[in-house]
Protein backbone atom coordinates (compact mmCIF):
# COMPACT_ATOMS: atom_id res chain seq x y z
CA UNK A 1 -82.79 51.20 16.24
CA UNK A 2 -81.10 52.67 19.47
CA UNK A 3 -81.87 51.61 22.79
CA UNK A 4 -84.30 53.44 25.17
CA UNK A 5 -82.15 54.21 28.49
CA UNK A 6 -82.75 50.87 30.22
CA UNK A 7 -82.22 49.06 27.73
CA UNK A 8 -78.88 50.53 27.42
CA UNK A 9 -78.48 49.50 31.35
CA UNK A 10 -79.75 46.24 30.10
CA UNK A 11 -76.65 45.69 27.65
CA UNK A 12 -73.90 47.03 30.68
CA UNK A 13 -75.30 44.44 32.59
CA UNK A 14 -75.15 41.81 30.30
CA UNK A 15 -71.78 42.84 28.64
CA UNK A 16 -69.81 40.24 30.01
CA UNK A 17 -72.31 37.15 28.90
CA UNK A 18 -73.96 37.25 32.05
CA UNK A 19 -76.66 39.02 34.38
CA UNK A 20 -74.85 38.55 38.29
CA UNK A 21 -77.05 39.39 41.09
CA UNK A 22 -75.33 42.88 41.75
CA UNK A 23 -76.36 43.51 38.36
CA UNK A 24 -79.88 42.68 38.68
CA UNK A 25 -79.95 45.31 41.77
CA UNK A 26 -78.50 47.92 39.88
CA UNK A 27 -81.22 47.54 37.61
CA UNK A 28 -83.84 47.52 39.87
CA UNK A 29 -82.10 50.59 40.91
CA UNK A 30 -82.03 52.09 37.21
CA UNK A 31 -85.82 51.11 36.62
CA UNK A 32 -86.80 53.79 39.87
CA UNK A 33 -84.16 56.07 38.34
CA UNK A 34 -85.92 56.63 35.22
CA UNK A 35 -89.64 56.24 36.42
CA UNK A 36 -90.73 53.74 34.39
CA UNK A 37 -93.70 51.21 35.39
CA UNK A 38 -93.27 47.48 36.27
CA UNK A 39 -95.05 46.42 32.83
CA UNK A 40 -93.26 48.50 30.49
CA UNK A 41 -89.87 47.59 31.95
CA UNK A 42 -91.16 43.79 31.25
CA UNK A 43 -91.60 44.36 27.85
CA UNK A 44 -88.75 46.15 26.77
CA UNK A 45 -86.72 42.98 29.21
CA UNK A 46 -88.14 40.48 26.92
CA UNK A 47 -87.82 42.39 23.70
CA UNK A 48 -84.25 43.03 24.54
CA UNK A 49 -83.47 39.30 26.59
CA UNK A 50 -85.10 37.43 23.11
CA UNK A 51 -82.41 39.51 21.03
CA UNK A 52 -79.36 38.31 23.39
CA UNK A 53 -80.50 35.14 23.48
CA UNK A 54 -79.74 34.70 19.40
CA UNK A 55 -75.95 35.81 20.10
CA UNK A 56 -72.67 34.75 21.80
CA UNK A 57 -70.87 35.97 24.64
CA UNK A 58 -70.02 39.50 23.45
CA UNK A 59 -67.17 40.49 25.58
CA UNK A 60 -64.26 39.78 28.19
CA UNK A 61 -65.65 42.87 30.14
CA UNK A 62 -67.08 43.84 33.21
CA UNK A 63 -70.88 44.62 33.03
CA UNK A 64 -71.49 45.10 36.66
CA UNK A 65 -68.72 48.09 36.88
CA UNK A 66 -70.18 49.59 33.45
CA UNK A 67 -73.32 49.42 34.71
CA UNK A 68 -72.23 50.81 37.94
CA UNK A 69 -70.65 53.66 36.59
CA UNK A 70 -73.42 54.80 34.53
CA UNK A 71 -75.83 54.63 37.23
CA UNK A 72 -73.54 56.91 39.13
CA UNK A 73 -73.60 59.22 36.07
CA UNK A 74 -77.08 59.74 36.10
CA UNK A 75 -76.72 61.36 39.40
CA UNK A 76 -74.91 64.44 38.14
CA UNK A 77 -78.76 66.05 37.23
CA UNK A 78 -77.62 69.34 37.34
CA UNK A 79 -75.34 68.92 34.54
CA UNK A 80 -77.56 67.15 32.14
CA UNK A 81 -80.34 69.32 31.09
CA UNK A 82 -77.61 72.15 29.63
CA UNK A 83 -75.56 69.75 28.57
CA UNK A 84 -78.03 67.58 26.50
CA UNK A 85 -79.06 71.43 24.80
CA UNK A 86 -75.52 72.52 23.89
CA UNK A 87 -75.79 68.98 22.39
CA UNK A 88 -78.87 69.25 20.29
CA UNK A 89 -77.54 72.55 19.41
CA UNK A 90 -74.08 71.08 17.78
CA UNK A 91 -76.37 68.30 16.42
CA UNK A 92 -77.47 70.74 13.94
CA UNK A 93 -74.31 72.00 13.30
CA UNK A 94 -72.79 68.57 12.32
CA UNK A 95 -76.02 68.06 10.33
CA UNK A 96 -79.02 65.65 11.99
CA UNK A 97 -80.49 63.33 9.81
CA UNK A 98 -84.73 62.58 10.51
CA UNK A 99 -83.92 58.94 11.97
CA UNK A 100 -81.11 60.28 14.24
CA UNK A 101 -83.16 63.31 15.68
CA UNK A 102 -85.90 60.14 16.14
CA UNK A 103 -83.77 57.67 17.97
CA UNK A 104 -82.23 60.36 19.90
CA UNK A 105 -85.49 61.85 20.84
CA UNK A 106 -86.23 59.04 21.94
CA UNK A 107 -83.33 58.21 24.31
CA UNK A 108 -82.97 61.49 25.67
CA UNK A 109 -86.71 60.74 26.39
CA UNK A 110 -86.18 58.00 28.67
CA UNK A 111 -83.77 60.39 30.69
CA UNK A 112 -86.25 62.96 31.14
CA UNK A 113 -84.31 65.08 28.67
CA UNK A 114 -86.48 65.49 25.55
CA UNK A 115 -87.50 69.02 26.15
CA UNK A 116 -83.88 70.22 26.45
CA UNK A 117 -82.60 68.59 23.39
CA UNK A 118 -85.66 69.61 21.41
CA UNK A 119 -84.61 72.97 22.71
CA UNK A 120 -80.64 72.94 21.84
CA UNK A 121 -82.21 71.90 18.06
CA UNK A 122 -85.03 74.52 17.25
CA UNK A 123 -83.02 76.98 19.17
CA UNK A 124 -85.56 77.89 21.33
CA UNK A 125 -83.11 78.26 24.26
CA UNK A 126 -79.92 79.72 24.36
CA UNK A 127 -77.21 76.89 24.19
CA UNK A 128 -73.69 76.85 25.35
CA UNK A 129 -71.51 75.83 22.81
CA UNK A 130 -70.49 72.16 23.15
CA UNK A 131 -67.16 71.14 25.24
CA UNK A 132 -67.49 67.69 26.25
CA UNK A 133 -71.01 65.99 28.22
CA UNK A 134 -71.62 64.25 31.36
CA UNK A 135 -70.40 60.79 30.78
CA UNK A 136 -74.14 59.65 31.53
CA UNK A 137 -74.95 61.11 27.84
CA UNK A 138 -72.38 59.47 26.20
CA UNK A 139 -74.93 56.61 24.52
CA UNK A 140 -76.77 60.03 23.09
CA UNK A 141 -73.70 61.33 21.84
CA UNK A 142 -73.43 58.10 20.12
CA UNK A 143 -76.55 58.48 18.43
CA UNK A 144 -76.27 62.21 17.76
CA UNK A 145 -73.13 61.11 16.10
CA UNK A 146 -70.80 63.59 18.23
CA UNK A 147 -68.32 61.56 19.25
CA UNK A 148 -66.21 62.07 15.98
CA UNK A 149 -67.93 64.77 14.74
CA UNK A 150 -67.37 67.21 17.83
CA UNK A 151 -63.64 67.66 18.79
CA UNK A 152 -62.95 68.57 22.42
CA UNK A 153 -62.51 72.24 22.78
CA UNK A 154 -60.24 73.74 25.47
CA UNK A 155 -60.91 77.71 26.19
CA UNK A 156 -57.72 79.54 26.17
CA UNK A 157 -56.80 80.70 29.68
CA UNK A 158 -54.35 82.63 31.15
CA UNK A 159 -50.89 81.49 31.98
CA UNK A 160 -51.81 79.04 35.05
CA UNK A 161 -49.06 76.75 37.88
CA UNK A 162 -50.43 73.89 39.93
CA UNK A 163 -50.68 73.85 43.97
CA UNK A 164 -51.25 70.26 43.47
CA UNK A 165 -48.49 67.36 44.07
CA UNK A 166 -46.70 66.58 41.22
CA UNK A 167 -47.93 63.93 38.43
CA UNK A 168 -44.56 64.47 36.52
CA UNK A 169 -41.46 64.88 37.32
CA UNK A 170 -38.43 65.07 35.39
CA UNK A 171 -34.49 65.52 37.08
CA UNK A 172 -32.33 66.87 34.28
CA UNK A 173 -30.26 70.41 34.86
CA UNK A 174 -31.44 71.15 31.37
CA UNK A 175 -35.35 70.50 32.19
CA UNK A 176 -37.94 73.55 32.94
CA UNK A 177 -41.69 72.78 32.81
CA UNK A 178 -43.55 74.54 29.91
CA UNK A 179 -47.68 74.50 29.19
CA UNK A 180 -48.99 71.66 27.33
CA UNK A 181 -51.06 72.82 24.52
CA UNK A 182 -51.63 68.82 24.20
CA UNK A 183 -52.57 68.61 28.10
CA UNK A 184 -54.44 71.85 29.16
CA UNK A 185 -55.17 70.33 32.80
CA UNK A 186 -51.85 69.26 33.36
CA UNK A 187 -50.18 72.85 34.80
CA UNK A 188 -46.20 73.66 35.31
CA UNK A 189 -45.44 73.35 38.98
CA UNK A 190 -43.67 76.43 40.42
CA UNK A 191 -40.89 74.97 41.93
CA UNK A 192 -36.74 74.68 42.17
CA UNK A 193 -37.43 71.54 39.41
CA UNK A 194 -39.32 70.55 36.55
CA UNK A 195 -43.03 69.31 37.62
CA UNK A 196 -46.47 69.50 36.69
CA UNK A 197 -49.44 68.86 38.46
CA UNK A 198 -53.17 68.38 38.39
CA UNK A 199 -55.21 71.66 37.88
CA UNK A 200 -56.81 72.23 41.38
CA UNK A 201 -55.68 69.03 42.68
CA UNK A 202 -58.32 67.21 41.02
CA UNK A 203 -56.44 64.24 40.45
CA UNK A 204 -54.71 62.61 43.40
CA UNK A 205 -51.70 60.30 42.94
CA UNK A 206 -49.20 58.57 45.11
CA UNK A 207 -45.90 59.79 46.36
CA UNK A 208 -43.51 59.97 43.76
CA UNK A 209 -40.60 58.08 43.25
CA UNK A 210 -36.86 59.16 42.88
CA UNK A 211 -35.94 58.51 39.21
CA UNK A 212 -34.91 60.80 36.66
CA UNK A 213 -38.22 60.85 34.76
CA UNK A 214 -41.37 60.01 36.98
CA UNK A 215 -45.20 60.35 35.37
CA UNK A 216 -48.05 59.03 37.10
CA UNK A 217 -50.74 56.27 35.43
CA UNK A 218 -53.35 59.06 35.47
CA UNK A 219 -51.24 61.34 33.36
CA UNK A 220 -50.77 57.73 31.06
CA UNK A 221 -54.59 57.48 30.95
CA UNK A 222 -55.21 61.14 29.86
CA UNK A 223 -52.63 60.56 27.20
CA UNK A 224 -54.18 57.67 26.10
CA UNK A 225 -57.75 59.64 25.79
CA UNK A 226 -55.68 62.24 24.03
CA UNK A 227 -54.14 59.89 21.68
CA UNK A 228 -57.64 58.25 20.69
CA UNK A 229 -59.38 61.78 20.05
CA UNK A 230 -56.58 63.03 17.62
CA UNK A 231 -57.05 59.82 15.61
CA UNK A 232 -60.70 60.67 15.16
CA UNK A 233 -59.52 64.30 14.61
CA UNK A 234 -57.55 63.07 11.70
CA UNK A 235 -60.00 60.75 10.15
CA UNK A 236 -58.39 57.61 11.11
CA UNK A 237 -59.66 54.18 12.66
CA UNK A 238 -59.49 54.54 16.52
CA UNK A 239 -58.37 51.35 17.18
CA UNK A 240 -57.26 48.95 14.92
CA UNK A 241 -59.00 45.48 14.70
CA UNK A 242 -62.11 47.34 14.99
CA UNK A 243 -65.52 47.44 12.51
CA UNK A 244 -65.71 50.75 10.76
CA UNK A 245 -69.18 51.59 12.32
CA UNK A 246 -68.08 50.58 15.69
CA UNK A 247 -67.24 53.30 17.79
CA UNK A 248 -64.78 54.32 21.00
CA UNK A 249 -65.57 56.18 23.82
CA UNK A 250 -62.34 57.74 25.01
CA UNK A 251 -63.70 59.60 27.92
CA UNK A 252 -64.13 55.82 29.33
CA UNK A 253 -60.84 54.96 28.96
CA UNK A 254 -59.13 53.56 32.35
CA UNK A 255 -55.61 52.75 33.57
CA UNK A 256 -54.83 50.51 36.07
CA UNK A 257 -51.91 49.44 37.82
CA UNK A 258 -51.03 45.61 39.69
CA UNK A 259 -47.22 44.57 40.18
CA UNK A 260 -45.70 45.02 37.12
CA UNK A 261 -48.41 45.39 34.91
CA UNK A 262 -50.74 48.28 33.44
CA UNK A 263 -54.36 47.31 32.59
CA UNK A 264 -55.83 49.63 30.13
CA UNK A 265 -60.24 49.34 29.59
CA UNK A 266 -62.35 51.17 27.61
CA UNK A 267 -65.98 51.48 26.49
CA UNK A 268 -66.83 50.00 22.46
CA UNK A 269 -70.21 50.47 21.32
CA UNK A 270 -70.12 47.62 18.88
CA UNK A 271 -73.72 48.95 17.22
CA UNK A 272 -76.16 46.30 17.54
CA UNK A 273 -74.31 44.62 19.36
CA UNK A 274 -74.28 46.86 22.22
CA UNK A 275 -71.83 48.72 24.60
CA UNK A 276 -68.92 46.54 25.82
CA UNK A 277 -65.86 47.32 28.03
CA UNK A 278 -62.97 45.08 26.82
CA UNK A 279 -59.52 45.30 28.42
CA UNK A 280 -55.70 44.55 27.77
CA UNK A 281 -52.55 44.69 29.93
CA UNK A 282 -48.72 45.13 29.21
CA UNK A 283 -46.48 43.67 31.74
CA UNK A 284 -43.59 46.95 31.99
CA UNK A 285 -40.25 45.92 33.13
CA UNK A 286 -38.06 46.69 30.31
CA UNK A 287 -39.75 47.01 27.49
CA UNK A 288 -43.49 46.49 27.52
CA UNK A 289 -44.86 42.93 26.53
CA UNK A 290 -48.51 42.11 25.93
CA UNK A 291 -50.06 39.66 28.38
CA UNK A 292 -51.96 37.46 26.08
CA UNK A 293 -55.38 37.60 25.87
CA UNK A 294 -57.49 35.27 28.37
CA UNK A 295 -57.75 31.98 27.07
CA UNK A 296 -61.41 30.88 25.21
CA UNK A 297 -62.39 33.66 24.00
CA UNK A 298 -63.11 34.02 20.30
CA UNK A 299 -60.23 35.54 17.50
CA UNK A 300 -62.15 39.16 16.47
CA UNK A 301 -61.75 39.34 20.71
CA UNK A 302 -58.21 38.26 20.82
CA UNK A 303 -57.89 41.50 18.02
CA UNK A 304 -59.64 43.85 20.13
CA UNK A 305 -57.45 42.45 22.94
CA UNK A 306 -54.46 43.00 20.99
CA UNK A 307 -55.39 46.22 19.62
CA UNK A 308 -56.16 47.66 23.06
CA UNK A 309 -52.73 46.55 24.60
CA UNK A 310 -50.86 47.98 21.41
CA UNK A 311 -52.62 51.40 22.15
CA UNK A 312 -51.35 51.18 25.85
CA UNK A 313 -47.73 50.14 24.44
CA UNK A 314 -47.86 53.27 22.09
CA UNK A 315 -48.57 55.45 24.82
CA UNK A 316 -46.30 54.37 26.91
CA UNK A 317 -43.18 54.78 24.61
CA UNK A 318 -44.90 58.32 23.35
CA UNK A 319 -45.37 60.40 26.45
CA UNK A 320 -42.02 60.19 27.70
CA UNK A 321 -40.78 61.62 24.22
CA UNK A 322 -43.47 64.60 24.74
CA UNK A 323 -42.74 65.02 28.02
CA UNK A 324 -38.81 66.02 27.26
CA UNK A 325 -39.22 67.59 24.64
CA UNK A 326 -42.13 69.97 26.42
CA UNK A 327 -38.79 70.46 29.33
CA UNK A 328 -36.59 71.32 26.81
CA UNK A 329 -34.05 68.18 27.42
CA UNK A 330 -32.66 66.39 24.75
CA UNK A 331 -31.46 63.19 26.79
CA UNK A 332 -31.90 59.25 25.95
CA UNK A 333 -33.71 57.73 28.83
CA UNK A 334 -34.07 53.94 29.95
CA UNK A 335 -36.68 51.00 29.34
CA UNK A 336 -39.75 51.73 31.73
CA UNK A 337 -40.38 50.40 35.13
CA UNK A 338 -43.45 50.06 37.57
CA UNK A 339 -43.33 51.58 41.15
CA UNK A 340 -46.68 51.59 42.32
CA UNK A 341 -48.55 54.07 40.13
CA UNK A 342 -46.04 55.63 38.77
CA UNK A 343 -43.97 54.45 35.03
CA UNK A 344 -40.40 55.50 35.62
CA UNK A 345 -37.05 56.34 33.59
CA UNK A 346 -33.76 56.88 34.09
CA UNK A 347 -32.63 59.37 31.68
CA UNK A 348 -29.12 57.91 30.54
């Protein structure tokens, strides 16, 4: 059975083993969110509390920032009525089965949101066709099953440059930036060199450095995202070390950088088990080596661990091979470095 809303904020806050007083704010805060009274939040806490009760600690993640997150999510109202109609309306495209429409009836419910996805479903409102959903709907695109069954869909737009700073940069004679079919928001630079940039600016990264192939962690973490969805695409397992009816959310995917070292965290919804964020990092001087997983936690973790940092080691040997090859240079290029955000080459 899915979760109603708060219970879902119920699972974030208790997806690292434990409920921390920040968390038990945040839920305060999510109870006035959603309007619901003092007694029914009771029961569905002890429904939900006698259920955790019966397992172990699910995850190495943190609850409090999932939680967090979410919460912040919900804010984005004006997005969410639309959005949860284009998403009843490619419900019945992929096909909606009785206990589905049910359980997702009943979450969207809890969100104040029924209306509009029984709207996107009988068609009784015009519905935009679906391209993506505020990441506060991502448990109901879960349950609608959209996750796989809706690929991302970029509208074709005219021939576009960034004003932004530049995310990438590559120093060859033989380089010129070219549109990324695989990378839509990621837009040539008009310049002397070879650079894009952020559409509009809406990503802001650091200064970059001086070497002959420079990309930022946030163009890493889009690859990453992009990497995940095309798996999907083709049918395939997301991450290996995974159940088959557990699910990713790649939209949740983060990168993170400390030293030398890239931290990579994303959002599993493990079923009944709930939603969990675990995370992995690759230490990147030379070529990238898995920090090991931290220590007591149980062997289908240390997989998910493992699995994670082997999808952060794929995209970092990957995207430098995409990026040349979108410049047009056919060059070898050095083990990857960390300064500050950015992973750098030396093309040799």
């Amino acid at each position: 059975m899915a979760p109603t809303p708060f219970e879902h904020g119920l699972a974030l806050a208790w997806s690292d083993g434990a409920l921390s007083r920040n968390g038990a704010k945040m839920l305060e805060t999510l109870q006035k969110q959603l309007g619901i009274s003092d007694k029914e939040r009771a029961l569905q806490e002890q429904a939900w509390l006698s259920e955790i009760s019966k397992t172990e600690r699910r995850s190495f993640g943190d609850g409090d920032q999932i939680l967090s997150e979410w919460l912040e999510a919900l804010n984005d109202t004006e997005s969410l009525s639309p959005a949860a109609r284009s998403m009843g309306r490619a419900a019945l495209d992929v096909g909606l089965s009785k206990t589905g429409w049910s359980e997702a009836l009943q979450f969207a419910e809890g969100l104040g949101l029924a209306a509009d996805l029984a709207e996107g479903v009988w068609l009784e409102k015009e519905a935009e066709p679906l391209d993506g959903w505020p990441p506060a709907l991502d448990p109901l695109a879960i349950i609608l099953g959209l996750v796989i069954s809706v690929p991302g869909s970029v509208s074709k737009k005219e021939a576009q440059y960034s004003n932004g700073t530049p995310s990438v940069s590559i120093n060859h004679p033989d380089a010129s930036p070219s549109h990324l079919s695989w990378m839509p928001n990621l837009l040539p630079i008009s310049s002397d060199g070879c650079e894009w940039g952020w559409e509009e600016s809406s990503i802001e990264d650091t200064n970059m450095p001086t070497n002959s192939l420079n990309y930022s962690h946030s163009v890493l973490m889009a690859w990453i995202r992009r990497l995940v969805t095309m798996r999907k695409d083709r049918g395939e397992i997301g991450l290996s070390g995974l159940p088959e009816e557990c699910q990713l959310v790649p939209s949740s995917s983060e990168v993170k950088f400390n030293g030398d070292s890239l931290t990579l965290s994303m959002i599993v919804d493990l079923g009944d088990s709930g939603l969990v964020k675990p995370w992995a990092s690759v230490k990147v001087d030379g070529e990238p080596e898995i920090i090991p997983a931290p220590e007591g936690i149980s062997d289908n973790w240390v997989k998910i661990h493992d699995a994670l940092a082997g999808l952060l080691i794929t995209g970092i040997e990957t995207l430098p091979r995409q990026l040349l090859l979108a410049s047009g240079t056919e060059a070898s290029i050095s083990a990857p470095t960390l300064n500050g955000s950015w992973i750098v080459h030396d093309i040799v």
